[in-house]
Structures are given as C-alpha cells and as structure tokens.
C-alpha atoms as a PDB file:
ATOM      1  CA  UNK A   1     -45.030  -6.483 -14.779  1.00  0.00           C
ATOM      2  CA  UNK A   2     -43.520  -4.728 -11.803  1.00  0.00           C
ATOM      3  CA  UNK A   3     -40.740  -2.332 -12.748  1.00  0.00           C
ATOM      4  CA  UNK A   4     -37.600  -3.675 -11.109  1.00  0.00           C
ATOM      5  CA  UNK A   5     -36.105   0.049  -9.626  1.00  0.00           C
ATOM      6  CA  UNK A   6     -34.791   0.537  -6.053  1.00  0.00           C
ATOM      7  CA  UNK A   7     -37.898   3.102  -4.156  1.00  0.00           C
ATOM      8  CA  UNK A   8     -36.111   5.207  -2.026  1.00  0.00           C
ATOM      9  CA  UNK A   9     -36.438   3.682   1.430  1.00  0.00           C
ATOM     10  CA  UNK A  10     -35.315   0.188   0.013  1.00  0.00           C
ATOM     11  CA  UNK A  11     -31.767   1.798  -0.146  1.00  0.00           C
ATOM     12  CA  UNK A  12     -32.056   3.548   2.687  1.00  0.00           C
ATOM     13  CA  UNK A  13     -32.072  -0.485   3.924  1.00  0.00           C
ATOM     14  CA  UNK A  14     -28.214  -0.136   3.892  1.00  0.00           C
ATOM     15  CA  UNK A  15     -28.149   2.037   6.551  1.00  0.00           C
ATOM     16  CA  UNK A  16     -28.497  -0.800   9.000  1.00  0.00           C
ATOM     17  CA  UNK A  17     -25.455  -2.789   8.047  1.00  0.00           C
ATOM     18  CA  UNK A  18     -22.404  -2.444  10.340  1.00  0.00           C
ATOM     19  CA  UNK A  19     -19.949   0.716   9.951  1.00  0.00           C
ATOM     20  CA  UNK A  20     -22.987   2.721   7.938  1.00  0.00           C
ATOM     21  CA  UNK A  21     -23.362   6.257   9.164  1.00  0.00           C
ATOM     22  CA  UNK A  22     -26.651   8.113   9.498  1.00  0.00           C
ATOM     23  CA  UNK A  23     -27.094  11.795   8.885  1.00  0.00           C
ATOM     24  CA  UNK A  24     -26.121  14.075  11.929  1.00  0.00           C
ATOM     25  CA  UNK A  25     -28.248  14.504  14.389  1.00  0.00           C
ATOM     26  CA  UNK A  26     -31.096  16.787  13.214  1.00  0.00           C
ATOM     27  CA  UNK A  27     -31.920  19.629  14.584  1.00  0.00           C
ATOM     28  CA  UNK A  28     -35.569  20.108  12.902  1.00  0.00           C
ATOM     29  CA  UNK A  29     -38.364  20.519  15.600  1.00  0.00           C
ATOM     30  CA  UNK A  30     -41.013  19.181  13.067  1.00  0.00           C
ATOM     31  CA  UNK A  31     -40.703  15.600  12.553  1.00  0.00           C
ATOM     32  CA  UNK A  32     -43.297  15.124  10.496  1.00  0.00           C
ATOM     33  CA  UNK A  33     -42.020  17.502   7.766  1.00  0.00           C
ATOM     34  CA  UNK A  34     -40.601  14.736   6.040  1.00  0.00           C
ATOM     35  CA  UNK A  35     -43.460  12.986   5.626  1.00  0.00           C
ATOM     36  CA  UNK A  36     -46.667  12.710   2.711  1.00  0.00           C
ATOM     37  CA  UNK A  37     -49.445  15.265   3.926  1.00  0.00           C
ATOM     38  CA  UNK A  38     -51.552  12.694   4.274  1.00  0.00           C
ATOM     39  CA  UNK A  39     -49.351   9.739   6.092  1.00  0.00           C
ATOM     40  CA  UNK A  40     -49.699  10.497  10.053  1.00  0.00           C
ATOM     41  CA  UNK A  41     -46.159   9.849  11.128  1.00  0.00           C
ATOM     42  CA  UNK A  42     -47.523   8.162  14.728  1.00  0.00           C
ATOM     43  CA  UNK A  43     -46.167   8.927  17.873  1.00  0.00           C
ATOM     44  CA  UNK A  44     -44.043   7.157  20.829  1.00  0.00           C
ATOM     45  CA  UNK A  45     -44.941   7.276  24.486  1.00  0.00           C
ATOM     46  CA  UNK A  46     -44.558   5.024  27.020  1.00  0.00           C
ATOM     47  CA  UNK A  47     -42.751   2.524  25.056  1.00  0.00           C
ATOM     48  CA  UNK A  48     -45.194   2.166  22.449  1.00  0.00           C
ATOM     49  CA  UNK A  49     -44.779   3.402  18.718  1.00  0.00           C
ATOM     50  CA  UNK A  50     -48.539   4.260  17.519  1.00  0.00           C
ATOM     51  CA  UNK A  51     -49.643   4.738  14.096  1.00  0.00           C
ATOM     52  CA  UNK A  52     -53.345   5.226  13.795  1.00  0.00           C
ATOM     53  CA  UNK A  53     -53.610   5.847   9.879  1.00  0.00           C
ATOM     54  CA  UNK A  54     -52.207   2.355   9.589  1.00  0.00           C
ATOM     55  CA  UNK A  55     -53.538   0.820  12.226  1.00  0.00           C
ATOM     56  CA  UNK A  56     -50.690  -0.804  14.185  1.00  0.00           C
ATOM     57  CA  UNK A  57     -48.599  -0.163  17.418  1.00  0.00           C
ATOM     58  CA  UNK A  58     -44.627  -1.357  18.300  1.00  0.00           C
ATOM     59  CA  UNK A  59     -43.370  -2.372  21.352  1.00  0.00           C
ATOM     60  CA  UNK A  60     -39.743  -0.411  21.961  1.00  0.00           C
ATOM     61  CA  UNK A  61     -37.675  -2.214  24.128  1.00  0.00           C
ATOM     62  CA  UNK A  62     -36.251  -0.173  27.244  1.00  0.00           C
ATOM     63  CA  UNK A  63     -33.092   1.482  26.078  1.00  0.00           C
ATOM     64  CA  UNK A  64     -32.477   1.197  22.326  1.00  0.00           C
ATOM     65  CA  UNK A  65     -31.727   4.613  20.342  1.00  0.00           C
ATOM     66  CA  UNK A  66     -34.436   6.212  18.086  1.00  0.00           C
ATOM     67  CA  UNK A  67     -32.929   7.047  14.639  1.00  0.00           C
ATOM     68  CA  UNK A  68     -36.563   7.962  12.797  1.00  0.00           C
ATOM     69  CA  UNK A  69     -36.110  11.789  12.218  1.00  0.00           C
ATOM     70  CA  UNK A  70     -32.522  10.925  10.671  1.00  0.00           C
ATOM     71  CA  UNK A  71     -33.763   8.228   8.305  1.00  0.00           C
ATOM     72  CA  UNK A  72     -36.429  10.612   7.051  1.00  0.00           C
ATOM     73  CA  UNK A  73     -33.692  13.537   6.487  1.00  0.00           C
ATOM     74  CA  UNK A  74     -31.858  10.850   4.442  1.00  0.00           C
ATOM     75  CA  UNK A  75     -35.187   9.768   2.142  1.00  0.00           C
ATOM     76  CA  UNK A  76     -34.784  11.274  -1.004  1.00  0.00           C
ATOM     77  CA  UNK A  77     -38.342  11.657  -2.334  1.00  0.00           C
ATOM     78  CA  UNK A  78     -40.647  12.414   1.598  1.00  0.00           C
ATOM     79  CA  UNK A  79     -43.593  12.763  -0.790  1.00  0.00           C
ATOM     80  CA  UNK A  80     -43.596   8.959  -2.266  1.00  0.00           C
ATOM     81  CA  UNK A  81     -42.215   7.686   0.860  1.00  0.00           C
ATOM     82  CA  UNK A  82     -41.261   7.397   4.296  1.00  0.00           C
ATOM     83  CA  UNK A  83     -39.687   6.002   7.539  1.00  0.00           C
ATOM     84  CA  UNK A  84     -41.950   5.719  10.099  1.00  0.00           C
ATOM     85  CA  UNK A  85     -39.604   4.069  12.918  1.00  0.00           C
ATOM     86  CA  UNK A  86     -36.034   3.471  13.189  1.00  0.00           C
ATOM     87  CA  UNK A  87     -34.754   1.760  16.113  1.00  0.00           C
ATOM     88  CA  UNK A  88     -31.271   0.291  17.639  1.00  0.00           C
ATOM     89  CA  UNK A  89     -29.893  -1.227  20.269  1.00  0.00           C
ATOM     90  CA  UNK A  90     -27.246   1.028  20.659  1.00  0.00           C
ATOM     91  CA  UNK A  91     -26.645   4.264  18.665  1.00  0.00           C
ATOM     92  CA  UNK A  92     -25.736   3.626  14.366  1.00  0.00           C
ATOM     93  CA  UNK A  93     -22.393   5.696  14.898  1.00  0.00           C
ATOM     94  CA  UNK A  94     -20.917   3.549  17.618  1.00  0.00           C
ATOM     95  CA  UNK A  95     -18.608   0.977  16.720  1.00  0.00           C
ATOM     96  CA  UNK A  96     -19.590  -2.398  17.881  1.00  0.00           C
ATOM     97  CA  UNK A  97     -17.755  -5.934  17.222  1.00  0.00           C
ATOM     98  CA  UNK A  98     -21.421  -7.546  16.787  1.00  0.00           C
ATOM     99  CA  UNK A  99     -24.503  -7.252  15.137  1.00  0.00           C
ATOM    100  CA  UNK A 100     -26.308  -3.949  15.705  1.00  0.00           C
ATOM    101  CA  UNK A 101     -30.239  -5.193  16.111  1.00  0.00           C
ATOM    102  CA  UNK A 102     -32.778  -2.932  14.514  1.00  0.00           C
ATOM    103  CA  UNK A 103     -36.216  -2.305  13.552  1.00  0.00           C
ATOM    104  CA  UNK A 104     -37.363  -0.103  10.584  1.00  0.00           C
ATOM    105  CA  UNK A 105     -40.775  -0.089   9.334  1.00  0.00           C
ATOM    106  CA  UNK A 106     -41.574   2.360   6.509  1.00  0.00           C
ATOM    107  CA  UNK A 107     -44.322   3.220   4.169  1.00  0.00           C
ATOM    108  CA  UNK A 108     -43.902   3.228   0.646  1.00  0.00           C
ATOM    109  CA  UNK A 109     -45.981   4.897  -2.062  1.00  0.00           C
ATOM    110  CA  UNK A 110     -47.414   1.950  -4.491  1.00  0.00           C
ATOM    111  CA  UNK A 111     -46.835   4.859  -7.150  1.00  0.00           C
ATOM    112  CA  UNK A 112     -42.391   3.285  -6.858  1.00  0.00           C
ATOM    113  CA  UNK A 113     -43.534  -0.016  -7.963  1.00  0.00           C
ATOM    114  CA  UNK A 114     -45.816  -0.207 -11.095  1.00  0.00           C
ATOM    115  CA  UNK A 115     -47.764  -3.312 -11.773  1.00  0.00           C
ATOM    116  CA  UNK A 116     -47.586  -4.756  -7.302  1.00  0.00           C
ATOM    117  CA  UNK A 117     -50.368  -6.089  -7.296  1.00  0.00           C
ATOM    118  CA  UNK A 118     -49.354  -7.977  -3.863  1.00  0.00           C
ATOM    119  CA  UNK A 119     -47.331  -7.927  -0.682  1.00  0.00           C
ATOM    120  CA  UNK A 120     -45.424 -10.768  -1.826  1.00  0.00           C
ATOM    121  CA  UNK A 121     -43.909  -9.202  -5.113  1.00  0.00           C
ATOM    122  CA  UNK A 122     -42.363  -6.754  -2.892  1.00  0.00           C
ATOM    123  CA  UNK A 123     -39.886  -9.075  -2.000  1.00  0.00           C
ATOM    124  CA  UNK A 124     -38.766  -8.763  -5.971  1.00  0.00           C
ATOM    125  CA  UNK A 125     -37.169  -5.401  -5.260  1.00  0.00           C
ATOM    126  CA  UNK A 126     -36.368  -5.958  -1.917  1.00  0.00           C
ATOM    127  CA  UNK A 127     -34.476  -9.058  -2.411  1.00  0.00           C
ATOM    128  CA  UNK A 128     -32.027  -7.087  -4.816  1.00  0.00           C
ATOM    129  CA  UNK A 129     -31.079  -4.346  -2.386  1.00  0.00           C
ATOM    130  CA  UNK A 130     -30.364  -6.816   0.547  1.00  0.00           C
ATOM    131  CA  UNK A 131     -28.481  -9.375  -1.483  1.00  0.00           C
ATOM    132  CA  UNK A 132     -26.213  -6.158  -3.088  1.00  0.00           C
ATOM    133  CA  UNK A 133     -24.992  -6.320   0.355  1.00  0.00           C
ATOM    134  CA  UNK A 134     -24.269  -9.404   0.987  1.00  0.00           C
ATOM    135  CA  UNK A 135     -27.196 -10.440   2.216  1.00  0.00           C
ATOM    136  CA  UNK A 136     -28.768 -13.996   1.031  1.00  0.00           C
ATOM    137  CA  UNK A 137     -32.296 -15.329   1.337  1.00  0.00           C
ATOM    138  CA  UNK A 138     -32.720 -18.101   3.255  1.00  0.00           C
ATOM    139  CA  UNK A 139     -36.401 -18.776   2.083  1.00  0.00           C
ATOM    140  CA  UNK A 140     -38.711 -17.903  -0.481  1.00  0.00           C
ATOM    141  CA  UNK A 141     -41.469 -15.597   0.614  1.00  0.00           C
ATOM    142  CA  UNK A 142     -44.225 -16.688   2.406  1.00  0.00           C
ATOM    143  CA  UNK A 143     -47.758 -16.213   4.174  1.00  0.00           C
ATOM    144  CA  UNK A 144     -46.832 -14.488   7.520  1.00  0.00           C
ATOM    145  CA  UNK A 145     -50.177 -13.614   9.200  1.00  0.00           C
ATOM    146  CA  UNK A 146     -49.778 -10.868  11.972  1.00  0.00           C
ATOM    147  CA  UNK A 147     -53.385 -10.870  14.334  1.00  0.00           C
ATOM    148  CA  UNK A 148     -54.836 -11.902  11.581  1.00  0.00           C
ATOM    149  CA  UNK A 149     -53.525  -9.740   8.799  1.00  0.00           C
ATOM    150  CA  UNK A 150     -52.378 -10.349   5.306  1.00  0.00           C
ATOM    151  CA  UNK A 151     -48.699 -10.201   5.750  1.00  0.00           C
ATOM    152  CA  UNK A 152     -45.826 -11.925   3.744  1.00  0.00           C
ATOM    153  CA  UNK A 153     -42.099 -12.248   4.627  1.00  0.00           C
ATOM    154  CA  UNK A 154     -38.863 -13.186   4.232  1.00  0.00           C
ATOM    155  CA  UNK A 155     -35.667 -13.724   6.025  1.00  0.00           C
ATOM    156  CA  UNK A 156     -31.628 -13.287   5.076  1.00  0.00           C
ATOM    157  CA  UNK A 157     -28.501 -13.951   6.811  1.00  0.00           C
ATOM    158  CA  UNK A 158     -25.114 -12.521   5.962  1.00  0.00           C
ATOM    159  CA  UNK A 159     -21.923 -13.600   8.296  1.00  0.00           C
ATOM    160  CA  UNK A 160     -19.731 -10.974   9.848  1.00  0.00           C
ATOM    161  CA  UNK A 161     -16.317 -12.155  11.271  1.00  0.00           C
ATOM    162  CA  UNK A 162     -18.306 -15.300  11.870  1.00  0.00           C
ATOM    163  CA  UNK A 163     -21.330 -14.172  13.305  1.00  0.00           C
ATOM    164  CA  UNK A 164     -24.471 -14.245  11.597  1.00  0.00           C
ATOM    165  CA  UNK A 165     -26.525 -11.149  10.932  1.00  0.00           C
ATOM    166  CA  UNK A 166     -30.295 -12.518  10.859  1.00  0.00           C
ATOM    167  CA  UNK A 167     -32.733  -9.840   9.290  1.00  0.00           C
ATOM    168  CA  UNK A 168     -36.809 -10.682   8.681  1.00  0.00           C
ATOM    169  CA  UNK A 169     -39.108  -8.311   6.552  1.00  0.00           C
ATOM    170  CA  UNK A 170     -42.740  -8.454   6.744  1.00  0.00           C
ATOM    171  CA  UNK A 171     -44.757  -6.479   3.725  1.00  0.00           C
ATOM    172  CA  UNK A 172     -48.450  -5.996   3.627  1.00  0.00           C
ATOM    173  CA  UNK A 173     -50.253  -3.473   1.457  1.00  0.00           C
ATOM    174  CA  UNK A 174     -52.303  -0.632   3.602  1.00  0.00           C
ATOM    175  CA  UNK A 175     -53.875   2.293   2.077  1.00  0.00           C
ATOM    176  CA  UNK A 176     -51.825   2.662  -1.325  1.00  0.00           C
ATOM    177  CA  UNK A 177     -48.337   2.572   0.424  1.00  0.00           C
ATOM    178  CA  UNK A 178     -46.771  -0.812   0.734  1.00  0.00           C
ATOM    179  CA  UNK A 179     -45.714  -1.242   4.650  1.00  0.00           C
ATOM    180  CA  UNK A 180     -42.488  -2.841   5.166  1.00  0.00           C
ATOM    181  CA  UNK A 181     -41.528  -4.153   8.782  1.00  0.00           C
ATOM    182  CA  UNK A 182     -37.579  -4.874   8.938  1.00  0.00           C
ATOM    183  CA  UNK A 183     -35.932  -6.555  11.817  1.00  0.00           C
ATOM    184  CA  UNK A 184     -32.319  -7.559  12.465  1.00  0.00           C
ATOM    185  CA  UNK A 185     -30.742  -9.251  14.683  1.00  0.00           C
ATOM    186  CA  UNK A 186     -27.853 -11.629  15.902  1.00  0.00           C
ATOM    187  CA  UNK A 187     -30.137 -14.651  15.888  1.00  0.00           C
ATOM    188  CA  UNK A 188     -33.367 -16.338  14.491  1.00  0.00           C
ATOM    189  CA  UNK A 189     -34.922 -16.209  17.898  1.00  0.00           C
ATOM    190  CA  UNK A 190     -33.827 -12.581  18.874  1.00  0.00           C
ATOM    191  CA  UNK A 191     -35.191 -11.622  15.152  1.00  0.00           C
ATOM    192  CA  UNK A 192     -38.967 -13.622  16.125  1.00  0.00           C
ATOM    193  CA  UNK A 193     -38.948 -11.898  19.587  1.00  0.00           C
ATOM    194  CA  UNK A 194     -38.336  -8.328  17.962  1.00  0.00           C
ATOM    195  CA  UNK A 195     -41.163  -9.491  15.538  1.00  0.00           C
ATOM    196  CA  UNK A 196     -43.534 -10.449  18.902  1.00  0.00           C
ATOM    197  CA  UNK A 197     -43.433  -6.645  19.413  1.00  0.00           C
ATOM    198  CA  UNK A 198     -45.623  -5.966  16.680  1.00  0.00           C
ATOM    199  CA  UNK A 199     -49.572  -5.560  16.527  1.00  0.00           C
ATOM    200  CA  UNK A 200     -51.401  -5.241  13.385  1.00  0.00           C
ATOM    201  CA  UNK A 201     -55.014  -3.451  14.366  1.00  0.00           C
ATOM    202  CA  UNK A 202     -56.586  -0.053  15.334  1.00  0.00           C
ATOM    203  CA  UNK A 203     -54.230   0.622  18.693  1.00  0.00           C
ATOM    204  CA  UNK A 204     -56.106   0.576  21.831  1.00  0.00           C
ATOM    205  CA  UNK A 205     -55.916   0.852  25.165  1.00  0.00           C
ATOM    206  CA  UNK A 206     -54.661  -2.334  25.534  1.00  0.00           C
ATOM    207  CA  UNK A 207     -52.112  -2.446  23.585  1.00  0.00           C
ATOM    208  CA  UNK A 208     -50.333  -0.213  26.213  1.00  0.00           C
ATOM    209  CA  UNK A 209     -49.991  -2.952  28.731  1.00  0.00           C
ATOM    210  CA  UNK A 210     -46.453  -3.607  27.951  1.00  0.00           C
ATOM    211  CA  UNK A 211     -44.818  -6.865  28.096  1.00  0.00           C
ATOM    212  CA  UNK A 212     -41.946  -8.340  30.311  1.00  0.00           C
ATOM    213  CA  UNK A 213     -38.335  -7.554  28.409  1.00  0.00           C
END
C-alpha cells in the first residue's frame, strides 16, 4: 500500500499557479548544491536542457525565464528530492491576466512513497496536491509512451476568470527516483506541443538540432 503523504516537490507543484511567488533570486554560484550527490543536475546550452544520469534532453523555447536554482532553494528535503528544470514563459513574479505556461520536471526519491511499485500510482499523490488547488482531472491515468519509454500521464484543467489552465504530467520510474514531467499551459494543444519538446534516451548529438518555434 502506498503511503498517501505529499513528497516535497509535489507541493512545490503550487508554485506554478497564478499570483504564487518563488524565492528571491539566489545568489548561490553552485547550483547543484541542492541536489542528491549522486543525481547529476544536467546542464542547458544552446536551448537544450541535458540530463545524462537520466537519459533525456528538453527543448527550451527561445525566451522563457529559468526558475530551476529557485525551486531547488524552496525543496525542503535536496537529499530525497529535486527540481531538475523550471521553466516560464515570462518571469513567476510578474503579474499576468492569463495563464503563465510552464515546465517542471523533477526527480523524486522512491524512498517518499512506500509500496510504488509503478509510474502510474504516482498519480495517487499527485492527484491530491493538484486537485487542493483547484485543479480537476480530466482523465484517469494512462499509458503515455515517450520514444518508446514506459511513461504514464495525466491531465487537469482549472478555469481562471474564464480561461482554462491546461496542465499534463508524465511519470516514469528511472533509477530509484520517480521522474515527473509537468507542463501547463492555456490550451490542450499548447500543453502537447510543450510535451513535443521532450526526448526520452541517452542525449546525442542529434538531439541538438533544434526545431522550428
């Protein structure tokens, strides 16, 4: 039985809802001190997020804000847990009348949830943080197979002043953490483009061809 408690990056989940503040800007020249000893944070250059210990690459689209030392200052427990990258359209603190879009994929110790024995009863605990904020599941989870990986997800929607916040999560197990891709945005088509961004396999050479915006 999977012990129903909130691991620390779920609630940092919150964090991308309109009007939620991050941390100040951090001023710590090490960003991987935040992170397990042995998790490689990845890097970013040339538009591409890499993370070699897992094994997958991210697309960043030309222009959107990176957040990911600020959402590791705010993790509570570093050693069981971490963000890995934490993107936005447009800075967290600005005040927008729309949906900021985001992407946050984290790694999470499989120590937070005793008893998961798959990436779909992820969505148990997940589920409960999203929909304390209004957010509602649209679907159950399901088979989500990125390049040819084992991946589940699930998608919510919450309306705000009539416009619909669309958010996807894709969880696969990697290497004792479970690895939780997040993506929001102001549609269902702008969420499954953000998701296009994403490759699931040793990064290569290739993968730094990047694609029309």
């Amino acid at each position: 039985m999977i012990i129903r408690r909130l691991a620390p990056l779920l609630c940092l989940l919150i964090l991308l809802l309109p009007n939620a503040d991050l941390p100040a800007q951090s001023t710590r020249q090490d960003s991987s001190a935040a992170v397990p000893a042995n998790v490689d944070p990845g890097e970013t250059s040339n538009g591409f997020y890499r993370n070699r210990f897992f094994g997958f690459s991210y697309r960043i689209r030309y222009g959107w804000v990176d957040r990911t030392d600020e959402m590791r200052d705010a993790s509570s427990d570093p050693a069981k847990s971490t963000v890995l990258l934490s993107i936005f359209e447009r800075p967290p603190l600005a005040r927008g009348g729309d949906v900021n879009s985001a992407v946050v994929i984290a790694a999470e110790g499989l120590s937070n949830y005793p008893g998961l024995k798959n990436a779909a009863q992820y969505f148990g605990p997940l589920t409960e943080a999203t929909e304390a904020k209004g957010m509602k599941p649209v679907n159950e989870p399901y088979e989500f197979p990125v390049d040819g990986k084992p991946v589940f997800r699930r998608d919510f929607i919450k309306q705000i002043g009539g416009v619909g916040m669309h958010q996807s999560t894709l969880a696969m197990l990697s290497r004792g953490y479970v690895l939780s891709y997040t993506f929001i945005g102001t549609s269902e088509e702008e969420v499954q483009e953000l998701i296009e961004f994403l490759r699931i396999g040793t990064p290569s050479k290739s993968s730094n061809r990047a694609k029309s915006q």
